[in-house]
Protein backbone atom coordinates (compact mmCIF):
# COMPACT_ATOMS: atom_id res chain seq x y z
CA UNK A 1 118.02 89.41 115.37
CA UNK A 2 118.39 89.50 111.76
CA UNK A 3 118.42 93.01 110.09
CA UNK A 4 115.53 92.78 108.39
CA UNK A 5 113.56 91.91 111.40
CA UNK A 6 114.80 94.77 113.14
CA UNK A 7 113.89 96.99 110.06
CA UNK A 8 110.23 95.40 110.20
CA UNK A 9 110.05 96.22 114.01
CA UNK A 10 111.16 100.04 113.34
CA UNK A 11 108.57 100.19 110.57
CA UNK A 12 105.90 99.12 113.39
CA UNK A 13 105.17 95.77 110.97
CA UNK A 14 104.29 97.67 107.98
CA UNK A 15 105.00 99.00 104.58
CA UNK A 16 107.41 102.17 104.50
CA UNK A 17 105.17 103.90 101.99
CA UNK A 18 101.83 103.17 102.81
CA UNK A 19 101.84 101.64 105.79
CA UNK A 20 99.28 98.39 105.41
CA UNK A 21 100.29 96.06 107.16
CA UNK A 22 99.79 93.34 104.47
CA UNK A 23 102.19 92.91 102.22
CA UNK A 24 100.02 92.10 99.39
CA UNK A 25 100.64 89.73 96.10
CA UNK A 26 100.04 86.17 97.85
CA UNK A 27 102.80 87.01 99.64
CA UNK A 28 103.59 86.64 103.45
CA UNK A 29 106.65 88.81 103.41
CA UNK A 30 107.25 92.82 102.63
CA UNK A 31 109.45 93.09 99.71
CA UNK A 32 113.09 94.51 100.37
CA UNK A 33 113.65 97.54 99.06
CA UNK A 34 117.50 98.81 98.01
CA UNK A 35 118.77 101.36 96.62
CA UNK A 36 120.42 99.83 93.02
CA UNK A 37 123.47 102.20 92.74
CA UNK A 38 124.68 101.06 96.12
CA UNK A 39 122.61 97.80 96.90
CA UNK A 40 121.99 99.70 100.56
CA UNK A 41 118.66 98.40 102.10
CA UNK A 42 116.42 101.42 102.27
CA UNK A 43 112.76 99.63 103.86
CA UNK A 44 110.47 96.91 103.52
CA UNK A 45 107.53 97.71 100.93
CA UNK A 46 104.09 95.95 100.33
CA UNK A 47 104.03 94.25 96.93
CA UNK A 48 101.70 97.50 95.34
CA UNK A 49 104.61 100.12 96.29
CA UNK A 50 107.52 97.95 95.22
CA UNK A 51 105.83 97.89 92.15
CA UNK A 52 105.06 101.21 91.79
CA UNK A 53 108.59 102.67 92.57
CA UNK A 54 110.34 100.10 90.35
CA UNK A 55 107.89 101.73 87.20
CA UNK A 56 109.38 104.92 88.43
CA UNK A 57 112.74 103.57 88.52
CA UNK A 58 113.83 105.28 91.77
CA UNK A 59 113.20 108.70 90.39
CA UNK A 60 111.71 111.06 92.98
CA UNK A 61 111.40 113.69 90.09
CA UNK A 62 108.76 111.23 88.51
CA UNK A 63 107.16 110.47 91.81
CA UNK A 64 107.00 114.22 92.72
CA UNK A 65 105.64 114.56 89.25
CA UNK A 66 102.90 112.00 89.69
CA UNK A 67 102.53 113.57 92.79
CA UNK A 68 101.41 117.65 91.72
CA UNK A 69 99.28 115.58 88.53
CA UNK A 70 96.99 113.91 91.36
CA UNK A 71 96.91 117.16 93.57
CA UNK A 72 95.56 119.19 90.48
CA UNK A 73 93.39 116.87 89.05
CA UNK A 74 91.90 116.21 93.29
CA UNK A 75 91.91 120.46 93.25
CA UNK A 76 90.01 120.55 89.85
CA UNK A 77 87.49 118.32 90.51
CA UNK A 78 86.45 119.56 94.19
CA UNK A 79 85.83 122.87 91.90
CA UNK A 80 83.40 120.80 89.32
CA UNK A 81 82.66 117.41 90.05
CA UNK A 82 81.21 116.63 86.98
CA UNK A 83 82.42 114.26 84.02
């Protein structure tokens, strides 16, 4: 069994982010994610979070960023819904 088959059994079929278990795009295969410093294969992703991560360019500072924006903004409108 290749190694990416065994990598799509141990992620149950679906994407390592999300977890839908389309892949998305028109396509019928996850995309292969890798780390581009060492070229390591870290997961399969769906089309959407392969995209996203490559705008973020690997950066987990961005993503953690992105991450504390949403939270506020989902705390600040449970406090006043309105536009």
């Amino acid at each position: 069994m290749s190694s990416i088959n065994t990598l799509l059994i141990s992620q149950d079929y679906k994407c390592a982010i999300c977890e839908t278990d389309r892949p998305g795009g028109g396509r019928k295969h996850f995309c292969v994610d890798h780390c581009h410093k060492t070229n390591k294969i870290r997961g399969l992703l769906c089309v959407k979070c392969n995209i996203g991560q490559g705008y973020f360019n690997d950066d987990p500072s961005l993503t953690q960023a992105l991450t504390d924006y949403l939270i506020k903004y989902n705390q600040q409108m449970a406090k006043d819904p309105s536009p």
